[in-house]
C-alpha atoms as a PDB file:
ATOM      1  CA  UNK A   1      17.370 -16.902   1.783  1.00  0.00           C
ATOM      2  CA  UNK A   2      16.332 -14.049   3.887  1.00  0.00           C
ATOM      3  CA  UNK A   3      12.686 -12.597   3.520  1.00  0.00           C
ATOM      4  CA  UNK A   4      13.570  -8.957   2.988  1.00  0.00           C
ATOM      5  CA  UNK A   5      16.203 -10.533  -0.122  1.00  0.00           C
ATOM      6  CA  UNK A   6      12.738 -11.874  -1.683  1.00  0.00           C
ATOM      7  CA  UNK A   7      10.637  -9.149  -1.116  1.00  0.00           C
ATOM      8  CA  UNK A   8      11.386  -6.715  -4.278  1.00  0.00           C
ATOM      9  CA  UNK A   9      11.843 -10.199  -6.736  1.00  0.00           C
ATOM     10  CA  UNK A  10       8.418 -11.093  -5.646  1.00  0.00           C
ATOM     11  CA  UNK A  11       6.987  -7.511  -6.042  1.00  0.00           C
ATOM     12  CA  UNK A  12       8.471  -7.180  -9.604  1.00  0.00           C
ATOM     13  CA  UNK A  13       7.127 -10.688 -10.313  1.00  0.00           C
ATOM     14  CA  UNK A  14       3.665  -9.283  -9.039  1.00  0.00           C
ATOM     15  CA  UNK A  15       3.766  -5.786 -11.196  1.00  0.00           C
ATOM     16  CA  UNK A  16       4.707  -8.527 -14.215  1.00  0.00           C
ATOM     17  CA  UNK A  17       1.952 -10.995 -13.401  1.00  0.00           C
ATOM     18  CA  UNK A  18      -0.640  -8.057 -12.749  1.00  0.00           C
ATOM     19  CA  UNK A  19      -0.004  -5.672 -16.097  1.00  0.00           C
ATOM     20  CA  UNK A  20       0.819  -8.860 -18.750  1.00  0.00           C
ATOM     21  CA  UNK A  21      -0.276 -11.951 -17.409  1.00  0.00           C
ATOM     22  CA  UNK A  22      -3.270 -12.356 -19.236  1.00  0.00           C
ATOM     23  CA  UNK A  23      -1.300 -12.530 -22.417  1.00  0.00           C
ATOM     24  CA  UNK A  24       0.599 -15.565 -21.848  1.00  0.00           C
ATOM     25  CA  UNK A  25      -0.556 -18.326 -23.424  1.00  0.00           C
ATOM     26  CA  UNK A  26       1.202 -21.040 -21.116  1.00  0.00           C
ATOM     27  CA  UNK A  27      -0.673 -19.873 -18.128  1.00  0.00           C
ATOM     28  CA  UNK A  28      -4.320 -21.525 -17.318  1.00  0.00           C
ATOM     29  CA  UNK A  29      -7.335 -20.006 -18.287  1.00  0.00           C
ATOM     30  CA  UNK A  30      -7.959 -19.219 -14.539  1.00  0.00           C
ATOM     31  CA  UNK A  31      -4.346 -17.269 -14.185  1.00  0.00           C
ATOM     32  CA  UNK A  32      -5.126 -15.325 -16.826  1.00  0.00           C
ATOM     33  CA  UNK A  33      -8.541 -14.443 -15.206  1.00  0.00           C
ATOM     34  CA  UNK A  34      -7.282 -14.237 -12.423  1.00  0.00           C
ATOM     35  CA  UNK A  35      -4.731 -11.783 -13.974  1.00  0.00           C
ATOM     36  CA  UNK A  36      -7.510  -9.488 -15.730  1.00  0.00           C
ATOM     37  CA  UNK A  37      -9.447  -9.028 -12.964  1.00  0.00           C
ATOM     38  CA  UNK A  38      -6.635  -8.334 -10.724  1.00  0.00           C
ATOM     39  CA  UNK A  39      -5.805  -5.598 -13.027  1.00  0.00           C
ATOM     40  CA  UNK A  40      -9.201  -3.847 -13.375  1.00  0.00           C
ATOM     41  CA  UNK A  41      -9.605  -4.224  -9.520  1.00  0.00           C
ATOM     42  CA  UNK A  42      -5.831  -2.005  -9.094  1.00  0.00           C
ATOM     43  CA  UNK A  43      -7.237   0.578 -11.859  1.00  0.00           C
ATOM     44  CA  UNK A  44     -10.679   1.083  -9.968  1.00  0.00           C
ATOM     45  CA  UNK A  45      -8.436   2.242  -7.133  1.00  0.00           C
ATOM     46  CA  UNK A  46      -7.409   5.164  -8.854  1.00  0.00           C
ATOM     47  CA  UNK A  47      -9.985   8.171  -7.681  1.00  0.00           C
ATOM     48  CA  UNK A  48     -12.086   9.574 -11.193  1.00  0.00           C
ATOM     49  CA  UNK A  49     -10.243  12.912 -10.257  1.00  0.00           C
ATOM     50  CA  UNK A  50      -7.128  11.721 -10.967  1.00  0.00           C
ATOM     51  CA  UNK A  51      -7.975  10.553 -14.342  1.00  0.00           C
ATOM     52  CA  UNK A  52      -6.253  12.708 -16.889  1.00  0.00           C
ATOM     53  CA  UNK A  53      -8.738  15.034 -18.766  1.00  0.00           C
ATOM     54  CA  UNK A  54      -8.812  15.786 -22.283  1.00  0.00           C
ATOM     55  CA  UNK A  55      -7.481  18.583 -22.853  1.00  0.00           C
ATOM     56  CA  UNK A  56      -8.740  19.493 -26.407  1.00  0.00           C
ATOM     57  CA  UNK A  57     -12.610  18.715 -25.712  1.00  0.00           C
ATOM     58  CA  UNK A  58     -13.539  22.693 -25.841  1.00  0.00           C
ATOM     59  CA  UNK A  59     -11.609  23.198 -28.763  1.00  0.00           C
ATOM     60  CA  UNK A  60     -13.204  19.888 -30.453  1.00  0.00           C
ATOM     61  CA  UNK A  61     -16.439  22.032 -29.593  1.00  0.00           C
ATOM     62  CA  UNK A  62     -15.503  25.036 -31.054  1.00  0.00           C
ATOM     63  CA  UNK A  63     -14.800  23.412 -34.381  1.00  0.00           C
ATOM     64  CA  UNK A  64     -17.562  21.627 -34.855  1.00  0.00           C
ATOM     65  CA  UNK A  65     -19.504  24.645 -33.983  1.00  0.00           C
ATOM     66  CA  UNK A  66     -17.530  26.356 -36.884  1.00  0.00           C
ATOM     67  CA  UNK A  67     -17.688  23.487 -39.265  1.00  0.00           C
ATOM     68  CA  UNK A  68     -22.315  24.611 -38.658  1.00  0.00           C
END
């Protein structure tokens, strides 16, 4: 088969392995680390300013500064 044919299988088979591979029981232990970590390490590329915020922490405040 050609390369660029493979390419997108083997990128979906990536995005699968990456977000749920830790579940699968029929994998080895080290897969599944392997897995996990591979995970966290694509989430602590994500800048802490692109995080969402929550949205409702001032009004959170504001009630429990009513509920004094």
């Amino acid at each position: 088969m050609n390369p660029k044919k493979l390419l997108l299988p083997m990128i979906v088979l990536l995005i699968v392995f990456i977000t749920v591979g830790d579940q699968y029981k029929f994998l080895p232990d080290s897969a599944r680390t392997a897995s996990y970590k591979a995970r966290v390490f694509v989430i602590g590329l994500w800048p802490d300013w692109l995080k969402p915020k929550n949205q409702n922490e001032q009004r959170e405040q504001e009630i429990e500064q009513l509920g004094k």
